[in-house]
Every structure is written in C-alpha cells, then in structure tokens.
C-alpha atoms as a PDB file:
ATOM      1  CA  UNK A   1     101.925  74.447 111.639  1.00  0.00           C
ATOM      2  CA  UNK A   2     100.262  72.635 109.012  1.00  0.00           C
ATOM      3  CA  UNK A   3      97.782  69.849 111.129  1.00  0.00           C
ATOM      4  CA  UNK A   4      97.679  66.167 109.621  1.00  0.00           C
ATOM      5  CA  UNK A   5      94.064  65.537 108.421  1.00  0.00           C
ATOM      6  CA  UNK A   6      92.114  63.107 110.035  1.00  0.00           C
ATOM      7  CA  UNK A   7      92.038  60.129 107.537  1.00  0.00           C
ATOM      8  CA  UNK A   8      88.309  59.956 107.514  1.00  0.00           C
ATOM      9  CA  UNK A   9      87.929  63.368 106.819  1.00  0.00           C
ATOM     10  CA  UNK A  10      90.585  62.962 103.947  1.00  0.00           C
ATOM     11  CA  UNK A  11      89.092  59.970 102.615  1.00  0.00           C
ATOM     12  CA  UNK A  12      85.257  61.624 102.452  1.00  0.00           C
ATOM     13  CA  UNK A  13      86.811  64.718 100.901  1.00  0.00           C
ATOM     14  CA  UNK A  14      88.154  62.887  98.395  1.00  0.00           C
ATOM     15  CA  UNK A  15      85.004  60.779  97.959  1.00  0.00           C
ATOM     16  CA  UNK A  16      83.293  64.355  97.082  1.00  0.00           C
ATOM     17  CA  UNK A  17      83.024  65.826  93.506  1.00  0.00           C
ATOM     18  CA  UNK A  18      84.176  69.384  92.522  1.00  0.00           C
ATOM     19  CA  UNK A  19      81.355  71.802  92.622  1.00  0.00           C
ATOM     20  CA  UNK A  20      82.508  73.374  89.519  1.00  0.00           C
ATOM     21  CA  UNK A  21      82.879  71.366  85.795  1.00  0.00           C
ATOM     22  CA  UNK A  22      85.854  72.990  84.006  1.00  0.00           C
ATOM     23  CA  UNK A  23      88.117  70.779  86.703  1.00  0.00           C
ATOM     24  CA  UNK A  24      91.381  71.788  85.328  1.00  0.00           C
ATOM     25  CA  UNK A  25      90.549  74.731  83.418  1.00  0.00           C
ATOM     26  CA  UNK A  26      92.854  77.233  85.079  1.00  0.00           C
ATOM     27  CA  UNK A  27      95.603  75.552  82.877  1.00  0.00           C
ATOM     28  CA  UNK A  28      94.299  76.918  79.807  1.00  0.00           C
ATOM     29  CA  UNK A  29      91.137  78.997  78.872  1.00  0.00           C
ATOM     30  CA  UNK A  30      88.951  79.953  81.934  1.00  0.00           C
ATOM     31  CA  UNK A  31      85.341  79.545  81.980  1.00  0.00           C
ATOM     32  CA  UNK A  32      82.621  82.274  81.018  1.00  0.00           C
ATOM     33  CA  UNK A  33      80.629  82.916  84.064  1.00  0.00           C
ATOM     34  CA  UNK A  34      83.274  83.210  86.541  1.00  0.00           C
ATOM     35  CA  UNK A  35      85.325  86.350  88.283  1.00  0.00           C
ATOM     36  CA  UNK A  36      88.939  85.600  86.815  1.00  0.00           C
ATOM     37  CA  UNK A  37      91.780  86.172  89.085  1.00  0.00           C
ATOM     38  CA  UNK A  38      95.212  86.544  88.098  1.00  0.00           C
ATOM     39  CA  UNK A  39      98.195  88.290  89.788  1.00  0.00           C
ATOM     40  CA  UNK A  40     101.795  88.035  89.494  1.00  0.00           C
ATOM     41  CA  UNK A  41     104.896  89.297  91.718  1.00  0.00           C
ATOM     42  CA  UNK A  42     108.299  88.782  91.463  1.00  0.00           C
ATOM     43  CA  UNK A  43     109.916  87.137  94.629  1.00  0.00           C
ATOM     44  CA  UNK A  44     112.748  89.283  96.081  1.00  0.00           C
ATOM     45  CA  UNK A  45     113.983  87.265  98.805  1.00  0.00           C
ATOM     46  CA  UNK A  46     113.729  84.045  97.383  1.00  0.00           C
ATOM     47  CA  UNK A  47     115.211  80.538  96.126  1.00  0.00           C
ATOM     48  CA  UNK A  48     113.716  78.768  94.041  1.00  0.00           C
ATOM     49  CA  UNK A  49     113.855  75.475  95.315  1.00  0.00           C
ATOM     50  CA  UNK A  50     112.926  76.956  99.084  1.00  0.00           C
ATOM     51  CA  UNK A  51     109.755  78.724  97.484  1.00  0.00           C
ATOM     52  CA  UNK A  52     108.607  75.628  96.016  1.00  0.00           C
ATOM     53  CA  UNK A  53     109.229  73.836  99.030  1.00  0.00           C
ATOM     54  CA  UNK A  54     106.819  76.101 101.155  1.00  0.00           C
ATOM     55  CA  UNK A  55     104.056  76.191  98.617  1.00  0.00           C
ATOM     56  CA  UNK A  56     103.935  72.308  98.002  1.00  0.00           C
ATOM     57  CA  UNK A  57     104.201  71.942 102.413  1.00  0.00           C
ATOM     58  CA  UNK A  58     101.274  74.531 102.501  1.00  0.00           C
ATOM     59  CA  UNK A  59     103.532  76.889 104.375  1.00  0.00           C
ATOM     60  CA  UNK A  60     102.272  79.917 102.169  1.00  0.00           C
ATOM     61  CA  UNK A  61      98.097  79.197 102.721  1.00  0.00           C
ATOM     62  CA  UNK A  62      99.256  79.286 106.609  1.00  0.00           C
ATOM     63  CA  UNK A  63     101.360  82.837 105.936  1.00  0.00           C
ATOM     64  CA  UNK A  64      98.200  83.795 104.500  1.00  0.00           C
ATOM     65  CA  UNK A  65      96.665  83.087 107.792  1.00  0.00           C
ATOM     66  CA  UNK A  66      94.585  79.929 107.018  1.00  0.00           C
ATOM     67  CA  UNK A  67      94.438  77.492 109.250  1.00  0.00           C
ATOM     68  CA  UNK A  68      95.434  74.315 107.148  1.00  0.00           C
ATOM     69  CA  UNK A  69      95.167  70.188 107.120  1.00  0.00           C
ATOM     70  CA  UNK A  70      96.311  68.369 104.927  1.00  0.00           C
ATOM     71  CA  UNK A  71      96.592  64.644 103.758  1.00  0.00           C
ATOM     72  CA  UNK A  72      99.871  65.552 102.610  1.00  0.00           C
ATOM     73  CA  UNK A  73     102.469  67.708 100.731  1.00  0.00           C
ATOM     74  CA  UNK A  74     100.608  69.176  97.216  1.00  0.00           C
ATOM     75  CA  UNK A  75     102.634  67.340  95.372  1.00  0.00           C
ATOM     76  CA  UNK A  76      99.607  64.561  93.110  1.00  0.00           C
ATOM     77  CA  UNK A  77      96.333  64.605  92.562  1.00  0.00           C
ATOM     78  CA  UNK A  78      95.113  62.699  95.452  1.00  0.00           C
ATOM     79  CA  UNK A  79      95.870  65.332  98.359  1.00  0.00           C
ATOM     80  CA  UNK A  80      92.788  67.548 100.108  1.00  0.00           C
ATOM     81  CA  UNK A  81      92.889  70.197 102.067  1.00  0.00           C
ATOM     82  CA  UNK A  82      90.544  71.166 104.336  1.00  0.00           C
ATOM     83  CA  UNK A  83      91.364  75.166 105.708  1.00  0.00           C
ATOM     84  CA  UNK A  84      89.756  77.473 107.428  1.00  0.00           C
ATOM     85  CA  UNK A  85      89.856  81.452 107.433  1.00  0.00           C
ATOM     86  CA  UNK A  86      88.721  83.373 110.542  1.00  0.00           C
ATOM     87  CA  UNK A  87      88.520  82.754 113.907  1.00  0.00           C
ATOM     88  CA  UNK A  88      86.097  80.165 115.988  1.00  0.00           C
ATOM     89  CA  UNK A  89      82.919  79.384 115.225  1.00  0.00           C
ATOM     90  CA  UNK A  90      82.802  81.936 112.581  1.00  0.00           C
ATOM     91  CA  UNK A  91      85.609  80.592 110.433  1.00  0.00           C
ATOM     92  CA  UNK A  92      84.839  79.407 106.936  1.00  0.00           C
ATOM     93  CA  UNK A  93      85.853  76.211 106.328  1.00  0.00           C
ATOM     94  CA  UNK A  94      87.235  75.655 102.897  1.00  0.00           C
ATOM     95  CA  UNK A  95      87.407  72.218 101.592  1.00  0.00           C
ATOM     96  CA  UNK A  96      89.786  71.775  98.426  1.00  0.00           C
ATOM     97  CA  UNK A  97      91.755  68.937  96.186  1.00  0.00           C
ATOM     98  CA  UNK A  98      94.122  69.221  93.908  1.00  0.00           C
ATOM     99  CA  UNK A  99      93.370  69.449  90.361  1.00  0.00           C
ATOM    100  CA  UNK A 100      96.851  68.837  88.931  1.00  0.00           C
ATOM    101  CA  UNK A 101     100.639  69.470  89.831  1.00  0.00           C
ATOM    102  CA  UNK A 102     103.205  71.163  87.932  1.00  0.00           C
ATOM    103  CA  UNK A 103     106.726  69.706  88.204  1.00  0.00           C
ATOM    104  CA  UNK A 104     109.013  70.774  85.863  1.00  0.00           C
ATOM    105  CA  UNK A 105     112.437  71.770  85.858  1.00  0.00           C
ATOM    106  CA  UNK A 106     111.801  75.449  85.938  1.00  0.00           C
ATOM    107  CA  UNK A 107     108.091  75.201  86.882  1.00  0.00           C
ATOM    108  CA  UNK A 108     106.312  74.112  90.056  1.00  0.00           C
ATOM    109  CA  UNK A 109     103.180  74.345  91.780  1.00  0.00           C
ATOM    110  CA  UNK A 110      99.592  73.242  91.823  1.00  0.00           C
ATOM    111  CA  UNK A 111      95.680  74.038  91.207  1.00  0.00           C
ATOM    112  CA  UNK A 112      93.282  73.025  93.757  1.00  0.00           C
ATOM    113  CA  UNK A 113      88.928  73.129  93.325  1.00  0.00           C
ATOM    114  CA  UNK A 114      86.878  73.430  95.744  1.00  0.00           C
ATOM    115  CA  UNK A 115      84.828  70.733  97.177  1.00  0.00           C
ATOM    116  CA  UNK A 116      81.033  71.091  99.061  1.00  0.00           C
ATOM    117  CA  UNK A 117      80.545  73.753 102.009  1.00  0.00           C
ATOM    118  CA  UNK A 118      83.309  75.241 100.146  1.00  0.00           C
ATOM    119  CA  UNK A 119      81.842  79.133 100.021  1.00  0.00           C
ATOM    120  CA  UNK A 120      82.967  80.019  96.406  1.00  0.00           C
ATOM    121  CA  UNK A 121      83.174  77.598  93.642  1.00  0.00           C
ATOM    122  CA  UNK A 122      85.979  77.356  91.363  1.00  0.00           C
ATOM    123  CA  UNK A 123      89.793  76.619  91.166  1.00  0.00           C
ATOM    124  CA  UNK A 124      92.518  77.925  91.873  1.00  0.00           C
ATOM    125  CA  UNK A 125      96.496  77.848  90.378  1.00  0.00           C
ATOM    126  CA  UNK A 126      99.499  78.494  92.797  1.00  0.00           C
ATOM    127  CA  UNK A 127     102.650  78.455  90.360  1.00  0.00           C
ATOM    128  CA  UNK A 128     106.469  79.247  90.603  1.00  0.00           C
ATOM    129  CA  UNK A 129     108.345  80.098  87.781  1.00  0.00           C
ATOM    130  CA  UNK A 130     112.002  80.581  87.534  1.00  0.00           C
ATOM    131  CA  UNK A 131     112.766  83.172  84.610  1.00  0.00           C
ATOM    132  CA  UNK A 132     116.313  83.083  82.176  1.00  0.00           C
ATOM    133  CA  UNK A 133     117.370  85.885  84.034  1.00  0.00           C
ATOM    134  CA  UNK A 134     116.837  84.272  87.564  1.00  0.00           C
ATOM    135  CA  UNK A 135     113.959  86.058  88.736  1.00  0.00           C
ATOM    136  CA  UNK A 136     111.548  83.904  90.476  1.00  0.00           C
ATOM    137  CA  UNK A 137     107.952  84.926  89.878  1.00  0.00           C
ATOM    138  CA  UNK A 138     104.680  83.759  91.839  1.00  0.00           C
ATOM    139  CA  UNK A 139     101.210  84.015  89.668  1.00  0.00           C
ATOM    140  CA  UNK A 140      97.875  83.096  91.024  1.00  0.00           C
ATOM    141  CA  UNK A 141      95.337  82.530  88.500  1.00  0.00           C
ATOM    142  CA  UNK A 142      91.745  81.533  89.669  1.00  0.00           C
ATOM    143  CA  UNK A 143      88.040  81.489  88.859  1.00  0.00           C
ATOM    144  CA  UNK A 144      85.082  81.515  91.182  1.00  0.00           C
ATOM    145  CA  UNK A 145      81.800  82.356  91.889  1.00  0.00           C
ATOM    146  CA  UNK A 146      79.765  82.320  95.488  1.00  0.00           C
ATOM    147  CA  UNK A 147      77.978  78.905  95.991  1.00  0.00           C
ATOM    148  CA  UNK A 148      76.496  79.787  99.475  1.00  0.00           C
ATOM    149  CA  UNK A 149      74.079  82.000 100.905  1.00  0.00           C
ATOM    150  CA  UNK A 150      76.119  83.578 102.763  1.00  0.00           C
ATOM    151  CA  UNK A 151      78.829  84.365  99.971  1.00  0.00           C
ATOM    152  CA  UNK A 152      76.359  85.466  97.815  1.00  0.00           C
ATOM    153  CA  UNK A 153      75.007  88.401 100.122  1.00  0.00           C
ATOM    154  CA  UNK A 154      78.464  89.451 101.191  1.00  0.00           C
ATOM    155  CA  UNK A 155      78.495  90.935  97.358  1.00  0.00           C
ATOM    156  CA  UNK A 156      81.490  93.196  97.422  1.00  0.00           C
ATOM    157  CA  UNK A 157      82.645  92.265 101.292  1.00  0.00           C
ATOM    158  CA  UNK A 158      83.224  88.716  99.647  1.00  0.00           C
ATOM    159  CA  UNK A 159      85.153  89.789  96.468  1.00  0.00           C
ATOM    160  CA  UNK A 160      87.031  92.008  98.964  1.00  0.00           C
ATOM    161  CA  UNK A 161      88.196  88.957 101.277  1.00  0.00           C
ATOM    162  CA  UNK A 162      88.841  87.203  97.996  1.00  0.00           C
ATOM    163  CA  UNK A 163      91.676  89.846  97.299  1.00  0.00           C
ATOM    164  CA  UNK A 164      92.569  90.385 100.635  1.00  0.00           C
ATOM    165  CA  UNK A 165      93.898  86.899 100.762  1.00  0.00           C
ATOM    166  CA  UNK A 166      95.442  86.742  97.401  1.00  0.00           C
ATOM    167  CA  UNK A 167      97.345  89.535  98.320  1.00  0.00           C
ATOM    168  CA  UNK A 168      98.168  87.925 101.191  1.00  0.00           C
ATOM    169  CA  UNK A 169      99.499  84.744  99.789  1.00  0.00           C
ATOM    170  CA  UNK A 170     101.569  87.024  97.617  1.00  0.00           C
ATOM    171  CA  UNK A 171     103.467  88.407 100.217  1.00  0.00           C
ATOM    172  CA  UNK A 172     103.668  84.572 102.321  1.00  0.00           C
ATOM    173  CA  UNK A 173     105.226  83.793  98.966  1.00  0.00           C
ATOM    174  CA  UNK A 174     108.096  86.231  99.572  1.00  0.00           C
ATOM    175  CA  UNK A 175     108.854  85.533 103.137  1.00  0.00           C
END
C-alpha cells in the first residue's frame, strides 16, 4: 500500500534540483551520454481507464516491488516520490518528482527525474496509450547514468537491476 509521505520529507524533496539537465527530455529527443531505455507491451487484461488509474496511484512501482511514498497521486508537477528497492538496511532509496503529466483523451501517464541519493541519474516516462483498434499499450522510455559509487561499480549487475525492474513494471502494468 502506497505510504503517505511525511510532509517534511515532501517539502525538502521538492526543495531539491534534478541531478540531470535535460528535465523533460524523455518527451522528445534524449540526451547523448545516457543508456536509453525504451520498451513497449501491449496490455491484455486491461481497461484503459483502470490502467491509468493504477499508474497515476503508484499501484504499478509497488507491483514492481518498490516500496513507495508519495505526496500524492502522479497526476502535476508538484508530486515526489520517495521509493525504495530491496530489503532493510540495504534498500536503495530512490528519490524522484515528476517532470510532467500526460492527460489526454487517449493518452495518460507521467515522467519522473531523479532527485540527490538517487543511484542513477536521469528520467524516466510511464505512458498509456489507447490505440484505434482498442489495444492498450504501456511504453517506458528512460535515460540514465550511475551517479553513485556504488552504481558505478555494480557495472553490468546495475544495468541488470535496471531491466529487471522495467520488466517488472511491465508485467504490474498488466495485472
């Protein structure tokens, strides 16, 4: 269940600048020096309305198996999200705010950069479509690169959790 963040911790996160400076750049062309991420699956067992509903109430980052607060739904500009992936002590914390919101009629979702002690830099777009045919797609598109020590020697191990949770917010999507 997605926790409430505490409104000091919401207000400092959004006090903090993106680590990254093409804020907003996973609406267009992504920046050279980055690992681009995009992926794409059709949902089989979903609404459309009910999809968008659990992506803006954070219910697919939990499927994922983050652990999630948030100031709010990811519906404007102003929400941060402070998750964490792992268990204990050794969980990453992973400090976010959203970039921007899609809302149209056939459109929805969000892009959120990261924020300090976040381990990779970057941004990242969550967005629903709804096709002329019906079809309901999901497609992630993202850039990063490490920004702690720690990220920077897990090398392939990091790249690998990376797409171990994309995948995994994939299949949340679907449930």
């Amino acid at each position: 269940m997605v926790q409430r963040l505490a409104p000091a911790r919401a207000a400092a996160l959004r006090a903090a600048p993106f680590t990254y400076d093409a804020v907003g750049a996973t609406g267009g062309d992504l920046p050279v020096g980055y690992r681009p991420t995009q992926r794409r699956a059709v949902l089989e067992r979903r609404d459309f309305d009910g999809a968008v509903d659990d992506l803006m109430r954070w219910r697919v980052h939990e499927g994922a198996g983050l652990w999630v607060a948030a100031s709010g739904p990811a519906t404007d500009s102003d929400t941060v999200v402070d998750m964490r992936f792992g268990l204990g002590p050794l969980a990453l914390r992973i400090p976010c705010r959203i970039v921007y919101v899609v809302d149209e009629p056939d459109r929805a979702g969000f892009a959120y950069g990261t924020l300090p002690s976040h381990p990779e830099t970057g941004e990242e777009l969550f967005l629903l479509s709804r096709l002329g045919d019906g079809r309901i797609t999901f497609t992630l598109t993202a850039f990063s690169r490490p920004s702690t020590r720690l990220a920077r020697l897990g090398g392939p191990v990091s790249r690998a959790v990376q797409t171990r949770v994309t995948d995994r917010y994939l299949r949340a999507a679907n449930r």
